[in-house]
N, C-alpha and C. Protein backbone atom coordinates (compact mmCIF):
# COMPACT_ATOMS: atom_id res chain seq x y z
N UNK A 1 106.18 85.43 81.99
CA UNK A 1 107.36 85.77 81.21
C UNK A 1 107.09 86.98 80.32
N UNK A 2 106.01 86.84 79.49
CA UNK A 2 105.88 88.32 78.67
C UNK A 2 104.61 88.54 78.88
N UNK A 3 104.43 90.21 78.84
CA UNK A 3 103.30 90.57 79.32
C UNK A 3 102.54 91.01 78.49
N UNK A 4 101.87 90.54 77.74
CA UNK A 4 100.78 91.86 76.60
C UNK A 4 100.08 92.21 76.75
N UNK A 5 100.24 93.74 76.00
CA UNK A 5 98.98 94.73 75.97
C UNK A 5 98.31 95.01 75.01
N UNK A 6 96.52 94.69 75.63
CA UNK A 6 95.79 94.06 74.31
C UNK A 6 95.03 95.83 73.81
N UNK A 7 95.67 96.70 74.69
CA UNK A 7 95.13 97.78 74.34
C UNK A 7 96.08 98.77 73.40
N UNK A 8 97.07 98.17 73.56
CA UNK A 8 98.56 98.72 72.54
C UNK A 8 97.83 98.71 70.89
N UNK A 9 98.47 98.95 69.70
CA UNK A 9 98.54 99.08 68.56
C UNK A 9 99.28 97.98 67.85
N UNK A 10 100.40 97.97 68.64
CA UNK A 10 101.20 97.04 68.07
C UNK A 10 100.13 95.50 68.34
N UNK A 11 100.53 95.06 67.26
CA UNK A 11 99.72 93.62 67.26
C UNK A 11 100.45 92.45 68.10
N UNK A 12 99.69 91.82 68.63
CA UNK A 12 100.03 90.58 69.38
C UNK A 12 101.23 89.80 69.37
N UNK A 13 101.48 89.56 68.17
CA UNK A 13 102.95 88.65 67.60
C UNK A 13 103.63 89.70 67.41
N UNK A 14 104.04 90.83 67.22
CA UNK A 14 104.91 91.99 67.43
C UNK A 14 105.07 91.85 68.62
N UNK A 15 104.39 92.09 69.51
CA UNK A 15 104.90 92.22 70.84
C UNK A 15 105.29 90.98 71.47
N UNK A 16 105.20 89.99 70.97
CA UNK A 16 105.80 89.10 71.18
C UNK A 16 107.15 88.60 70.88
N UNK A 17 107.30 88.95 69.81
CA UNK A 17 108.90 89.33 68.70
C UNK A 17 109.78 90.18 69.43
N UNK A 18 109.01 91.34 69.42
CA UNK A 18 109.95 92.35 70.58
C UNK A 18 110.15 91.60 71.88
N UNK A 19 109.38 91.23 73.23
CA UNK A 19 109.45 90.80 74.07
C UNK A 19 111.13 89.52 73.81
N UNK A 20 110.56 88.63 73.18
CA UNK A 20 112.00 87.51 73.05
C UNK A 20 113.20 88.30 72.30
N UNK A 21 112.85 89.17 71.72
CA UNK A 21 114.28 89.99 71.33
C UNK A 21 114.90 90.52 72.43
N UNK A 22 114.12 91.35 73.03
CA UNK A 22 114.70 92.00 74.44
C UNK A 22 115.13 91.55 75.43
N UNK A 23 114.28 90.27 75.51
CA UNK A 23 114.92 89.20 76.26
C UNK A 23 116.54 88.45 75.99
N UNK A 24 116.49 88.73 74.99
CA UNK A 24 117.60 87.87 74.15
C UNK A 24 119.16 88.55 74.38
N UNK A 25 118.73 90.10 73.85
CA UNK A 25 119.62 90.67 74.05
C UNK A 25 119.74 91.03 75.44
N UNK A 26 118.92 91.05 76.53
CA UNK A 26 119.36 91.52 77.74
C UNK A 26 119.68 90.30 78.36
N UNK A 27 120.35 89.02 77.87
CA UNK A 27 120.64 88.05 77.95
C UNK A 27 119.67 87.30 79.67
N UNK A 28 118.35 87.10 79.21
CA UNK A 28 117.69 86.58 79.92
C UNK A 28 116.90 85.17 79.34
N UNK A 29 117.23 85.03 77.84
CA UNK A 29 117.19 84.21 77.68
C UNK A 29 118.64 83.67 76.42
N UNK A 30 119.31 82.67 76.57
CA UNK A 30 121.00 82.79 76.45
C UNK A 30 120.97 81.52 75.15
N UNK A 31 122.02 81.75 74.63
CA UNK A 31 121.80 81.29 73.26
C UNK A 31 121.28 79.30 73.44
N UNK A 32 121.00 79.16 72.63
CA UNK A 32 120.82 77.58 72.53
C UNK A 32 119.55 76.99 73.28
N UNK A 33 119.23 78.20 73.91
CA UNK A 33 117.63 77.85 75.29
C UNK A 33 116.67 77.78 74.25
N UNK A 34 115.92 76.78 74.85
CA UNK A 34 114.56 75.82 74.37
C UNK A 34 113.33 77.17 74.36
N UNK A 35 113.01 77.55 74.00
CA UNK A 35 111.58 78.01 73.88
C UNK A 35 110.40 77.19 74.16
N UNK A 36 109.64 77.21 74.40
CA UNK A 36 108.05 76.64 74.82
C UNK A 36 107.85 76.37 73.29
N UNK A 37 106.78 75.14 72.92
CA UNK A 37 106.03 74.49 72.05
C UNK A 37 104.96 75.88 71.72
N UNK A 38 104.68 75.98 70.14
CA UNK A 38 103.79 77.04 70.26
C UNK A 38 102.09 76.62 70.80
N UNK A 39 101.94 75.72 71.07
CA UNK A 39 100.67 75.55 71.65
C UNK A 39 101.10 75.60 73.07
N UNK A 40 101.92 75.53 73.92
CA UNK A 40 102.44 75.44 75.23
C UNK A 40 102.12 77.21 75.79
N UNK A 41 103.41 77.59 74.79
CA UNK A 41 103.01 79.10 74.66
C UNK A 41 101.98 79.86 74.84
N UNK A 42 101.07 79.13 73.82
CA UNK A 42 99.25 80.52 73.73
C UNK A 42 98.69 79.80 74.35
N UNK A 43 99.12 78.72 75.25
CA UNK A 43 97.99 78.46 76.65
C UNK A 43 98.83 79.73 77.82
N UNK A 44 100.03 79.37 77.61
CA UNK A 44 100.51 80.46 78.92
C UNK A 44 99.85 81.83 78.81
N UNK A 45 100.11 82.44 77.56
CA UNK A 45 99.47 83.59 77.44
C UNK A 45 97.68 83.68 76.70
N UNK A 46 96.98 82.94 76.85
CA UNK A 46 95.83 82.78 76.69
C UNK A 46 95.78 83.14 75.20
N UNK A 47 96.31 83.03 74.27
CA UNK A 47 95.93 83.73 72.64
C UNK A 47 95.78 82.48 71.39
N UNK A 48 95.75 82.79 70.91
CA UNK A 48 95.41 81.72 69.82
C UNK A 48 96.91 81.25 68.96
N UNK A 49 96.83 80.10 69.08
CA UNK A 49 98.34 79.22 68.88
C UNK A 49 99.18 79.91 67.34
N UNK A 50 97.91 80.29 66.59
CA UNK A 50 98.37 80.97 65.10
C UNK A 50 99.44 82.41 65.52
N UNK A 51 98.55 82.89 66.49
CA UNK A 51 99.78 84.12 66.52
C UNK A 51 101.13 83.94 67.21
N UNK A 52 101.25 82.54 67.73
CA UNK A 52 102.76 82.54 68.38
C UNK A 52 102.95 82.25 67.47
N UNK A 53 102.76 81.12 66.19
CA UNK A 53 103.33 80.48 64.91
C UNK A 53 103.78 81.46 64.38
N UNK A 54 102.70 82.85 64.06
CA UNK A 54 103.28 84.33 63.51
C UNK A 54 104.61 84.52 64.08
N UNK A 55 104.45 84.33 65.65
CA UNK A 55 105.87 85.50 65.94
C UNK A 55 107.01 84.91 65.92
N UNK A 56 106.83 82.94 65.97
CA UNK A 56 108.14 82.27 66.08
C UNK A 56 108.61 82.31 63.92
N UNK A 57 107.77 82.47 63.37
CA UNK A 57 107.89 82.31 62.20
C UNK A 57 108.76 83.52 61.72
N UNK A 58 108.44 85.02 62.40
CA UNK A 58 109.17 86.11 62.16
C UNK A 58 110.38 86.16 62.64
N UNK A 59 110.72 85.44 64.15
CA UNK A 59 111.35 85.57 64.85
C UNK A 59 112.95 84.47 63.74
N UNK A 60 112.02 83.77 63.05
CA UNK A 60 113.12 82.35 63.19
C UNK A 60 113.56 83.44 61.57
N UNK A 61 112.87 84.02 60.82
CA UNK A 61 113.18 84.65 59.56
C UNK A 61 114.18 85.91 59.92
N UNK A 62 114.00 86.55 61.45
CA UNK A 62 115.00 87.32 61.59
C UNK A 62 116.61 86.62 62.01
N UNK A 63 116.66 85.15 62.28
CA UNK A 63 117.73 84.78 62.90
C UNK A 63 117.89 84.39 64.46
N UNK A 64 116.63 85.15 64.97
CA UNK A 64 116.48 85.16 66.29
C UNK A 64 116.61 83.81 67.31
N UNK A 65 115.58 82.62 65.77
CA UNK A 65 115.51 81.70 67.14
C UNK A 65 115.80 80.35 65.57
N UNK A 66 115.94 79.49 66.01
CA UNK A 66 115.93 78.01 64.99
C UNK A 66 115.06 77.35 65.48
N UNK A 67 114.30 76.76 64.16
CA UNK A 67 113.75 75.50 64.57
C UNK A 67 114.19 74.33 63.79
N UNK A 68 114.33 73.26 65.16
CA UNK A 68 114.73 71.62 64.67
C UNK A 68 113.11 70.67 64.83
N UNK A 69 113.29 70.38 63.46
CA UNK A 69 112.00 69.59 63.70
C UNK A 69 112.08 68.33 64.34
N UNK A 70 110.90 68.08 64.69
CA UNK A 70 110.67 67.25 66.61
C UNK A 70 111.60 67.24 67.75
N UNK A 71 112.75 68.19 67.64
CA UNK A 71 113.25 68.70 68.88
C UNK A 71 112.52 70.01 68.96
N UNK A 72 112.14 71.21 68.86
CA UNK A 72 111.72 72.28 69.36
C UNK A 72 112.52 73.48 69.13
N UNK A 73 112.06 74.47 69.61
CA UNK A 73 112.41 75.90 69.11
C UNK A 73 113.42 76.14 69.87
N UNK A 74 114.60 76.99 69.49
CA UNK A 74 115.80 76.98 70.23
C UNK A 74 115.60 78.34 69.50
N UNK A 75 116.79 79.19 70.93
CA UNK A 75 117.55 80.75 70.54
C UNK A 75 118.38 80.44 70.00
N UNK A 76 118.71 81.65 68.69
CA UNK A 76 119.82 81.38 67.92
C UNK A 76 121.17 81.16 68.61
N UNK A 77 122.21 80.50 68.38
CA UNK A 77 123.54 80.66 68.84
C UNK A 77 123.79 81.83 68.70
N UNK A 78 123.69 82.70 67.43
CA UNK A 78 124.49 84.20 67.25
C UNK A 78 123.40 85.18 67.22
N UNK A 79 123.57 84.83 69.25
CA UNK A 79 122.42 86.05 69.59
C UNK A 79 122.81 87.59 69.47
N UNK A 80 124.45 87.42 69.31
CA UNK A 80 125.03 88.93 68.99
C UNK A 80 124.41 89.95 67.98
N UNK A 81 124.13 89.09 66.99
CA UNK A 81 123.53 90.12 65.49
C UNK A 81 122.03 90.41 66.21
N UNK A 82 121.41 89.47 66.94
CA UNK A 82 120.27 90.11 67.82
C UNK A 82 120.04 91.59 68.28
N UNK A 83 121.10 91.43 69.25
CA UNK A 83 121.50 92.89 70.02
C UNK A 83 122.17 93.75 69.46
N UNK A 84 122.45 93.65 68.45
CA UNK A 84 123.16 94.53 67.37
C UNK A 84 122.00 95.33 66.66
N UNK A 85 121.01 94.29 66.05
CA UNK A 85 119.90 95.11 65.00
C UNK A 85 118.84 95.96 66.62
N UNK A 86 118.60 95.13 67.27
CA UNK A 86 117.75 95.54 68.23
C UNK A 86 118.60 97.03 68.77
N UNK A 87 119.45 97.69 68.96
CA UNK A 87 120.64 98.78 68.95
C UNK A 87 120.22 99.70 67.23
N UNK A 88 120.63 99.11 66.34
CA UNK A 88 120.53 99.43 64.89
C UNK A 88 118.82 99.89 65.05
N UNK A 89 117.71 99.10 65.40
CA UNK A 89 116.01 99.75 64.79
C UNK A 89 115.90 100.67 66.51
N UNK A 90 116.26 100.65 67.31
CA UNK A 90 116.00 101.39 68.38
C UNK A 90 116.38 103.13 67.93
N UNK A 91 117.73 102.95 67.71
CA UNK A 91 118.68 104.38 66.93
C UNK A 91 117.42 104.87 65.92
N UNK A 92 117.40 104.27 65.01
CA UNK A 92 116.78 104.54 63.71
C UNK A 92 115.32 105.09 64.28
N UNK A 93 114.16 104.46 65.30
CA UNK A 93 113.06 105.03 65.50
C UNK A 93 113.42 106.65 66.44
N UNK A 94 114.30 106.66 67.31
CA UNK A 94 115.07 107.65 67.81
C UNK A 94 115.17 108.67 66.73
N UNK A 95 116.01 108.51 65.95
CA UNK A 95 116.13 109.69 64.72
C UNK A 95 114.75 109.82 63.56
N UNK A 96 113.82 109.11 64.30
CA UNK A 96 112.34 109.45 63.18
C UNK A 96 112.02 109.80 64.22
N UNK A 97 111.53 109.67 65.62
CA UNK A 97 111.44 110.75 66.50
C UNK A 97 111.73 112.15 66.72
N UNK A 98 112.75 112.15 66.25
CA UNK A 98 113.92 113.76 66.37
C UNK A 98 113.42 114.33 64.82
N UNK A 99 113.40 113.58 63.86
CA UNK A 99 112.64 114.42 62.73
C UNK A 99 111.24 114.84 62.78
N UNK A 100 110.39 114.07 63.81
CA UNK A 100 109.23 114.55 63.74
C UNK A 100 109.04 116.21 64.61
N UNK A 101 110.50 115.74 65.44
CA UNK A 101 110.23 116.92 66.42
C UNK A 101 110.70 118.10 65.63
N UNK A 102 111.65 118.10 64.96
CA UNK A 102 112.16 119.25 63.88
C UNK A 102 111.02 120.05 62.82
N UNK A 103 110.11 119.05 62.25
CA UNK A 103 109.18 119.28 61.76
C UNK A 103 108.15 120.09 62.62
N UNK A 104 108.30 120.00 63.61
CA UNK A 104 107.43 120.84 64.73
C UNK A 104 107.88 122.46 64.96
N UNK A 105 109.11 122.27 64.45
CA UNK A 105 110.28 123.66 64.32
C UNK A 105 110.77 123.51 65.78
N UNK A 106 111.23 122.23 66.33
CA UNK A 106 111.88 122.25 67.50
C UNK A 106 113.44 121.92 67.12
N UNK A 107 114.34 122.47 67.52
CA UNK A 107 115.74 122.39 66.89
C UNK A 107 116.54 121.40 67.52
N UNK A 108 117.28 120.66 67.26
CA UNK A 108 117.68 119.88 67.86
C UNK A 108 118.38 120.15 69.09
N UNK A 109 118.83 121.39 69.06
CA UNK A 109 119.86 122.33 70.34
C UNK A 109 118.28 122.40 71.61
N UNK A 110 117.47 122.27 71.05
CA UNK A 110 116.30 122.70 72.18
C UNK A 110 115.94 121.02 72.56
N UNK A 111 115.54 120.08 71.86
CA UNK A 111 115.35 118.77 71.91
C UNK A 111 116.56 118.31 73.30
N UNK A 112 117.53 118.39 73.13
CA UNK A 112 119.05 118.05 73.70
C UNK A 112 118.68 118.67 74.67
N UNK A 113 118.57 120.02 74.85
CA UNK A 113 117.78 120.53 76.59
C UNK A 113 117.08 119.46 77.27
N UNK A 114 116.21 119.57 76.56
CA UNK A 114 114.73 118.60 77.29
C UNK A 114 115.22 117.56 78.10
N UNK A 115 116.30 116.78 77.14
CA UNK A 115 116.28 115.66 77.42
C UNK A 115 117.02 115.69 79.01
């Protein structure tokens, strides 16, 4: 289901956060669906059970997912505001991209070529 890269920067439970976001919003995983137990989890992906706790802990503080205690981790119902912010921080790294390139003295009329 998600693939990590242990040679990336981004840390483990980030990419894990991202992964079920993207999932979420590319509606592959659909509101009200069960998530895996976090020890279920870091056996699938071989990692240590603390960093899924990290990412379901971030995940459940963004809205992303609920937890019911001794039923299990569920996707939020209002996976919409999901795909909304995930749209909203995508834009936003996009335009810190385009400033870094300006800072280079590349103009945005030349950037817009490239692309």
């Amino acid at each position: 289901m998600i693939t990590l890269d242990y040679q990336s920067r981004t840390p483990i439970y980030e990419q894990i956060v991202n992964e079920i976001e993207r999932y979420i919003s590319l509606g592959i995983l659909k509101a009200e669906e069960q998530l895996p137990s976090i020890r279920e989890f870091a056996m699938t992906l071989g990692i240590n059970p603390n960093t899924v706790k990290k990412a379901y802990e971030e995940l459940e503080r963004r809205g992303s997912i609920t937890v019911i205690s001794t039923k299990g981790t569920f996707v939020s119902k209002n996976i919409g505001g999901v795909s909304q912010r995930k749209i909203k921080e995508t834009i936003e790294k996009i335009r810190d991209e385009i400033r870094e390139l300006e800072k280079l003295g590349i103009s945005k009329e030349e950037i817009i070529k490239k692309l």
